[in-house]
PDB file of N, CA and C in Angstrom:
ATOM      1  N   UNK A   1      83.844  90.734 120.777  1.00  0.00           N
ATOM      2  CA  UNK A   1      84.736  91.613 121.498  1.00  0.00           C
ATOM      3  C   UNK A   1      84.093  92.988 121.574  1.00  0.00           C
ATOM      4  N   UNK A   2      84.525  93.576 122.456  1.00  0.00           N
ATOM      5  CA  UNK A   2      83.918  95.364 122.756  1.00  0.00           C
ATOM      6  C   UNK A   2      84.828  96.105 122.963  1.00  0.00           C
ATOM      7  N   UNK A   3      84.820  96.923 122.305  1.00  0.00           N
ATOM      8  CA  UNK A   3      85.654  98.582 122.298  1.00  0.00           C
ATOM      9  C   UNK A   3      85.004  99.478 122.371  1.00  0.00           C
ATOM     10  N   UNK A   4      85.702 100.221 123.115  1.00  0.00           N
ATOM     11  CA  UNK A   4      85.053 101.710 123.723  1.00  0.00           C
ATOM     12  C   UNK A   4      86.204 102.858 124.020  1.00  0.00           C
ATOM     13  N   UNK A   5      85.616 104.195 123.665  1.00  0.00           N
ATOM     14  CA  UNK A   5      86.858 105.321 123.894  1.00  0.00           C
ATOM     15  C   UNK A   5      86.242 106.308 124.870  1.00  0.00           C
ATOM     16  N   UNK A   6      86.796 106.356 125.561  1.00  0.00           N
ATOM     17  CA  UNK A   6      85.750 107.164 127.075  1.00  0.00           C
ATOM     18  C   UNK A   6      84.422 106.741 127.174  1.00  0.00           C
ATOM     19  N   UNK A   7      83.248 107.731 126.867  1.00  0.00           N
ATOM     20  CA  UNK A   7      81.606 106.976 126.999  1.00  0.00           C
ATOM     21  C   UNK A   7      81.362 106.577 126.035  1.00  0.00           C
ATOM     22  N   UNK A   8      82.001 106.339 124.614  1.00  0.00           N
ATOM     23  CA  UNK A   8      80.938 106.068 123.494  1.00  0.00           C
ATOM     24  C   UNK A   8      81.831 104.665 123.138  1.00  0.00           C
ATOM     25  N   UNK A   9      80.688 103.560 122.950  1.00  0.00           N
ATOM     26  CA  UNK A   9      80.937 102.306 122.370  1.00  0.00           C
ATOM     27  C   UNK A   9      80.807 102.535 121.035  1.00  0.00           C
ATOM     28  N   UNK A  10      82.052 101.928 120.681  1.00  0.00           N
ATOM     29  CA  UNK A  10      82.521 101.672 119.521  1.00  0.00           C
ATOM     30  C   UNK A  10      81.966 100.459 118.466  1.00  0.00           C
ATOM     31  N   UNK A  11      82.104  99.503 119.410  1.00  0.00           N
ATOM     32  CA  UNK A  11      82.123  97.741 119.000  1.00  0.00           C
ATOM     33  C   UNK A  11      81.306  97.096 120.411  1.00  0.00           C
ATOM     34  N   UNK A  12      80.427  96.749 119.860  1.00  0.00           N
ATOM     35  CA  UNK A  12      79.983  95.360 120.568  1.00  0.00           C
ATOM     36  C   UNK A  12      79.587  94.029 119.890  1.00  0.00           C
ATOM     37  N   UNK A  13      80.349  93.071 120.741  1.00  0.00           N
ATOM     38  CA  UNK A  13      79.532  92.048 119.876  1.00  0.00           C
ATOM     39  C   UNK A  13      80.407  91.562 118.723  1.00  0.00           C
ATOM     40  N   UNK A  14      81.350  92.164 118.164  1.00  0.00           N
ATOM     41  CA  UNK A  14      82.048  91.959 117.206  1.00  0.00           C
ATOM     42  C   UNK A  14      83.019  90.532 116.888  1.00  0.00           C
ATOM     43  N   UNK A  15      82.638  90.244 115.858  1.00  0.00           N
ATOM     44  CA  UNK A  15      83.147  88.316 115.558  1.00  0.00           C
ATOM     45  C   UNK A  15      83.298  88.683 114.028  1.00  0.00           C
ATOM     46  N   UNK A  16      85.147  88.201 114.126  1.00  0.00           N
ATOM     47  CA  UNK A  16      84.994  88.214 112.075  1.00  0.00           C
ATOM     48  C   UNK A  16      85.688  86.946 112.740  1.00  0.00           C
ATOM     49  N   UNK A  17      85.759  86.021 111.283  1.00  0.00           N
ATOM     50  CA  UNK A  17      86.589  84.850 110.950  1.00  0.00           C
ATOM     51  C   UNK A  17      86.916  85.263 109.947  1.00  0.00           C
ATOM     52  N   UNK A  18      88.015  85.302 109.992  1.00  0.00           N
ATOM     53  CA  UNK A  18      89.044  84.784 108.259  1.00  0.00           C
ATOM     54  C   UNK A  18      89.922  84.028 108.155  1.00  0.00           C
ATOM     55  N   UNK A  19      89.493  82.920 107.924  1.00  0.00           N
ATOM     56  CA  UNK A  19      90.585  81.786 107.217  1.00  0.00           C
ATOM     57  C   UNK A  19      91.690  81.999 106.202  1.00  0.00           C
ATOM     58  N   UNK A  20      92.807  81.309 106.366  1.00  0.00           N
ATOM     59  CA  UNK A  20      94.162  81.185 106.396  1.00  0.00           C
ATOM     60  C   UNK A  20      93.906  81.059 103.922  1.00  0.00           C
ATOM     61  N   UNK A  21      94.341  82.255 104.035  1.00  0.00           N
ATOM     62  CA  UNK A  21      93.902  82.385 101.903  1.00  0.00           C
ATOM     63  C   UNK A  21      92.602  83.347 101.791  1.00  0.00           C
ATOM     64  N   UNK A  22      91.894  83.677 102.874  1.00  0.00           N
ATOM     65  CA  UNK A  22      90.827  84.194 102.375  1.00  0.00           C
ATOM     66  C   UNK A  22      90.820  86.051 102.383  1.00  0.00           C
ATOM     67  N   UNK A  23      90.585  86.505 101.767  1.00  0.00           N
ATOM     68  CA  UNK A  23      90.579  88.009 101.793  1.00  0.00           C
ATOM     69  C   UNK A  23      88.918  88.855 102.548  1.00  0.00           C
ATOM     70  N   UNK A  24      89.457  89.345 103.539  1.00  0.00           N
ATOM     71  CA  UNK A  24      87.936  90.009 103.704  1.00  0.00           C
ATOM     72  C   UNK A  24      88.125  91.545 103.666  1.00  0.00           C
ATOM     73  N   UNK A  25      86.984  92.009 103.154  1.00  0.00           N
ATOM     74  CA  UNK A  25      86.917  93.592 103.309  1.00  0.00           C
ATOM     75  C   UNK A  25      85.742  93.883 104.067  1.00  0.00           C
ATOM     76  N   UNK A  26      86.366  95.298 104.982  1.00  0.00           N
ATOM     77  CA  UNK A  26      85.234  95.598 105.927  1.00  0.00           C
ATOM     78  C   UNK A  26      84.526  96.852 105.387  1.00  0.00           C
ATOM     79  N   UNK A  27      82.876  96.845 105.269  1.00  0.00           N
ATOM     80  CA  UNK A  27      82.722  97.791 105.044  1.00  0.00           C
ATOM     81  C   UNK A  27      82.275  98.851 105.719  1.00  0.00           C
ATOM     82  N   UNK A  28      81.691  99.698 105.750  1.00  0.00           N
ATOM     83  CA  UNK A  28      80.766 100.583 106.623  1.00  0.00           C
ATOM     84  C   UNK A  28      80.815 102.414 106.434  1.00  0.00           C
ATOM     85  N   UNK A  29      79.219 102.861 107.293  1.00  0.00           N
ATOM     86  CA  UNK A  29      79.597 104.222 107.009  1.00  0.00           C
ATOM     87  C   UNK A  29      80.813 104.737 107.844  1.00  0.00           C
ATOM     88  N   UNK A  30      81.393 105.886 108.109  1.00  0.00           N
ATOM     89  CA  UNK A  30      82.241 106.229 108.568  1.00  0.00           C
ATOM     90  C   UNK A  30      81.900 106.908 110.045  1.00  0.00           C
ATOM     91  N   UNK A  31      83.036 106.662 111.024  1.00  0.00           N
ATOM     92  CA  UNK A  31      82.379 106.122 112.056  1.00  0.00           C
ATOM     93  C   UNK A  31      81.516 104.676 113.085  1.00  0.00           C
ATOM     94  N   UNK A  32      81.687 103.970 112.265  1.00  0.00           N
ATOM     95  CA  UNK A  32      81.070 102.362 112.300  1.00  0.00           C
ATOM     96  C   UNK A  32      81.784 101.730 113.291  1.00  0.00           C
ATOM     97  N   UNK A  33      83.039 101.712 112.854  1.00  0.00           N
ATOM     98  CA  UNK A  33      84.432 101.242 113.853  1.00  0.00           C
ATOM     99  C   UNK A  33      84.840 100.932 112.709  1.00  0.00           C
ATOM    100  N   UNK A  34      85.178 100.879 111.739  1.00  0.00           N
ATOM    101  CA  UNK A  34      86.042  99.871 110.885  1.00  0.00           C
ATOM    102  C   UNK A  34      87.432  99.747 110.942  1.00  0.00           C
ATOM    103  N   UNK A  35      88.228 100.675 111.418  1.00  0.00           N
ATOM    104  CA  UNK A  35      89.254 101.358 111.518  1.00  0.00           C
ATOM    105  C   UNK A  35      89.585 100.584 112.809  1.00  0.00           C
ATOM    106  N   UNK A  36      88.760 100.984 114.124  1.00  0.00           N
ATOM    107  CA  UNK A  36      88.869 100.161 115.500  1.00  0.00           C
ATOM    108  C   UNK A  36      89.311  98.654 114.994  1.00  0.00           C
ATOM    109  N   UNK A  37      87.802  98.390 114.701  1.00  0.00           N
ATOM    110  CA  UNK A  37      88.016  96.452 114.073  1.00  0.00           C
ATOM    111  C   UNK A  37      89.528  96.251 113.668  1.00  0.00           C
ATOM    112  N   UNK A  38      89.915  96.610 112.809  1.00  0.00           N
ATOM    113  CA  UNK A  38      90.841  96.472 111.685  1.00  0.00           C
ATOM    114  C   UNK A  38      92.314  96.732 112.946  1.00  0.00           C
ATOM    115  N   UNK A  39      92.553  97.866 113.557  1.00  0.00           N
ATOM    116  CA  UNK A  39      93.271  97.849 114.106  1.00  0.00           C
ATOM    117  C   UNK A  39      93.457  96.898 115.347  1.00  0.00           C
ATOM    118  N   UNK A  40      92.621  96.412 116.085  1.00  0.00           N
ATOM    119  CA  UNK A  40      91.938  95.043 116.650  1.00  0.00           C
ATOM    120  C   UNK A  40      92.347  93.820 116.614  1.00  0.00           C
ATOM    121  N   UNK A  41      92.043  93.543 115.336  1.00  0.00           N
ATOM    122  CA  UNK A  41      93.106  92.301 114.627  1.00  0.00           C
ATOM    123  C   UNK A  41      93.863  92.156 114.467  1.00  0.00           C
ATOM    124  N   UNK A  42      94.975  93.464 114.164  1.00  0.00           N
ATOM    125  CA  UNK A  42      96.383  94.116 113.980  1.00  0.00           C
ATOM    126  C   UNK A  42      97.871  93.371 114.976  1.00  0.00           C
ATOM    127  N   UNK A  43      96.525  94.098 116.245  1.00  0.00           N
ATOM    128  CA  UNK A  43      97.155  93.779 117.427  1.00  0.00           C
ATOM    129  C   UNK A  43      97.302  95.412 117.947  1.00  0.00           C
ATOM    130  N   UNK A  44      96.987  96.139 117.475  1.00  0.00           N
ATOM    131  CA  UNK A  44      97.599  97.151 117.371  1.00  0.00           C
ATOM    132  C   UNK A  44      97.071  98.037 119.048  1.00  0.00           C
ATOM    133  N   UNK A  45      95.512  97.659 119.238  1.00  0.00           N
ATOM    134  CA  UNK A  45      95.246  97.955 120.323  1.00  0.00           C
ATOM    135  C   UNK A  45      94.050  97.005 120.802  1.00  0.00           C
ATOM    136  N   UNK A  46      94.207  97.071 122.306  1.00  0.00           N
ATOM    137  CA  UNK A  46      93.409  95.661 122.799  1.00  0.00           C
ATOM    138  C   UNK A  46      92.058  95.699 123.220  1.00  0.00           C
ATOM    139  N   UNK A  47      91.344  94.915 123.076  1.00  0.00           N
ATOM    140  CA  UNK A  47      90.060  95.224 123.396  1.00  0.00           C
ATOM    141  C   UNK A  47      89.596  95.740 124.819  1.00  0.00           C
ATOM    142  N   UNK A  48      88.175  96.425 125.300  1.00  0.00           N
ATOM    143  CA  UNK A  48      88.168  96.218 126.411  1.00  0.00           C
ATOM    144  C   UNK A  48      87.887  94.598 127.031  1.00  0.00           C
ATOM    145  N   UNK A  49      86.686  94.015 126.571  1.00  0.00           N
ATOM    146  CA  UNK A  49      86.176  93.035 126.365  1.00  0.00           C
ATOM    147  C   UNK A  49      86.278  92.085 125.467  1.00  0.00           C
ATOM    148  N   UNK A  50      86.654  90.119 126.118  1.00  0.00           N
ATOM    149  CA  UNK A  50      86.862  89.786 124.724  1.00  0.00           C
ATOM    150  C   UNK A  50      88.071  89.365 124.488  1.00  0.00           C
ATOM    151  N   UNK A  51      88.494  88.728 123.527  1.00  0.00           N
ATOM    152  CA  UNK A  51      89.672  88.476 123.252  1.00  0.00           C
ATOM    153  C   UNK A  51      89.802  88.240 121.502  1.00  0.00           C
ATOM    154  N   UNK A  52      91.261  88.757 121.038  1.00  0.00           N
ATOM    155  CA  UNK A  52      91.078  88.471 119.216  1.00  0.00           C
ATOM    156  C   UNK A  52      92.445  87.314 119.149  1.00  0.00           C
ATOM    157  N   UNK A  53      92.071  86.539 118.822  1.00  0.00           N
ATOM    158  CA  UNK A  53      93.206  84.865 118.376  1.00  0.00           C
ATOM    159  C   UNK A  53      93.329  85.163 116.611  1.00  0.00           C
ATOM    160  N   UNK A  54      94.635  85.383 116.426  1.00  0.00           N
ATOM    161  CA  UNK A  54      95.345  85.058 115.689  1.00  0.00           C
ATOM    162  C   UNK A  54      96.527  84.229 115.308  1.00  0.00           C
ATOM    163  N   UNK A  55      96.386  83.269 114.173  1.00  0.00           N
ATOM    164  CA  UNK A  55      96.973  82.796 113.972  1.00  0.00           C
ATOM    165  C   UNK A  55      97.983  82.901 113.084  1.00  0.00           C
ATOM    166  N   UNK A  56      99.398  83.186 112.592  1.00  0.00           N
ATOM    167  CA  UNK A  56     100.278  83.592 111.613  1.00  0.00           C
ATOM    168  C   UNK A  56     100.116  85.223 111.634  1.00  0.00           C
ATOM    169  N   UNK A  57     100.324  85.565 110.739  1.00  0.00           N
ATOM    170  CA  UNK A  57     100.453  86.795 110.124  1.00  0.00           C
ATOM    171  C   UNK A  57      99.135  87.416 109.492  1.00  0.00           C
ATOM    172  N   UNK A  58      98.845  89.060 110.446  1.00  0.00           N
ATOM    173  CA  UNK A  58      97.570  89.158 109.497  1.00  0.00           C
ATOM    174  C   UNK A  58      98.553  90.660 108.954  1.00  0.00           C
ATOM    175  N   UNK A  59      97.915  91.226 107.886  1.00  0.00           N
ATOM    176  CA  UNK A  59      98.299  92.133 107.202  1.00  0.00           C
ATOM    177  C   UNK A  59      97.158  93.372 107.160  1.00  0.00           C
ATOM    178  N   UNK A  60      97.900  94.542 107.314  1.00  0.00           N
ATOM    179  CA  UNK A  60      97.034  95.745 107.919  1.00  0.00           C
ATOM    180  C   UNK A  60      97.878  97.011 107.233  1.00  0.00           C
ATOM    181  N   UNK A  61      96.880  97.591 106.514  1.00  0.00           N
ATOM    182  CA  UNK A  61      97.590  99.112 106.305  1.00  0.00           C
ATOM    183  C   UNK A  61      96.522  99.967 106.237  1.00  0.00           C
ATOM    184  N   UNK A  62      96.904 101.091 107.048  1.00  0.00           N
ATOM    185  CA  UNK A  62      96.011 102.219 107.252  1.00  0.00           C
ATOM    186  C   UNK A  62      96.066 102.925 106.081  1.00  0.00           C
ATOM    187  N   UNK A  63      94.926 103.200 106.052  1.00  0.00           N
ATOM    188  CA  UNK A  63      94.411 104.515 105.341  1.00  0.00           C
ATOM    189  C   UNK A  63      95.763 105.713 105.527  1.00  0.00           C
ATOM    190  N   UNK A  64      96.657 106.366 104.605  1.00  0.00           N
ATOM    191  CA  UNK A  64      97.415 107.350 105.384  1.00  0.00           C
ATOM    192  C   UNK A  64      96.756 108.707 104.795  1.00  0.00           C
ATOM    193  N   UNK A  65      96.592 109.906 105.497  1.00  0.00           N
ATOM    194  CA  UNK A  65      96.275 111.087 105.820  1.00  0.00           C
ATOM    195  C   UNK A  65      97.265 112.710 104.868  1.00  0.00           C
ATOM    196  N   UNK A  66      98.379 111.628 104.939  1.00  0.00           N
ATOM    197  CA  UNK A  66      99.530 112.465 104.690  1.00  0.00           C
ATOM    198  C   UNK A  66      99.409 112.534 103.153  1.00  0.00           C
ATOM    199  N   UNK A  67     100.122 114.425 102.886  1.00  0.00           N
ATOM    200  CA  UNK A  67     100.376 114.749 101.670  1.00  0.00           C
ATOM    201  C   UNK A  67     100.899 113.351 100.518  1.00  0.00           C
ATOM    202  N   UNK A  68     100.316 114.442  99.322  1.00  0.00           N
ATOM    203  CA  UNK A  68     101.203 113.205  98.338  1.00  0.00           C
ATOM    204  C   UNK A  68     102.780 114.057  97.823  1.00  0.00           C
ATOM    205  N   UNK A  69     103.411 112.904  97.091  1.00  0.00           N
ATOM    206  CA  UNK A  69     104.592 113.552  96.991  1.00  0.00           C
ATOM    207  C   UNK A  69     104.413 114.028  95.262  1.00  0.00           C
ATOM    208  N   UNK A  70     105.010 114.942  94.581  1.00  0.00           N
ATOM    209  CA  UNK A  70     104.877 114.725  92.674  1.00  0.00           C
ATOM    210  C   UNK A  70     106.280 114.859  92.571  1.00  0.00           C
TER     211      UNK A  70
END
């Protein structure tokens, strides 16, 4: 699959499998797409190119940004 945000490609080429029990972690430097990918699979936003098949339920939580509470 390929993602792109105005001129700069994000993702090309991109293929994960994860089977139904298996845990994967994505790694990379920052900037890589990992975040794209991840949201990708989500559903959250669609590729340009490509298509992502899911089956059941995948599970996704962002990184959050926001203050902590004490």
């Amino acid at each position: 699959m390929h993602k792109g945000y105005r001129d700069r490609k994000v993702l090309q080429g991109a293929d994960l499998r994860v089977r139904a029990g298996q845990v994967a972690a994505v790694i990379g430097a920052n900037g890589s797409g990992k975040s794209t990918l991840l949201r990708l699979c989500a559903g959250l936003i669609r590729p340009d190119r490509g298509q992502v098949l899911r089956r059941g339920t995948v599970g996704y939580v962002p990184q959050d940004g926001g203050s902590t509470a004490c």
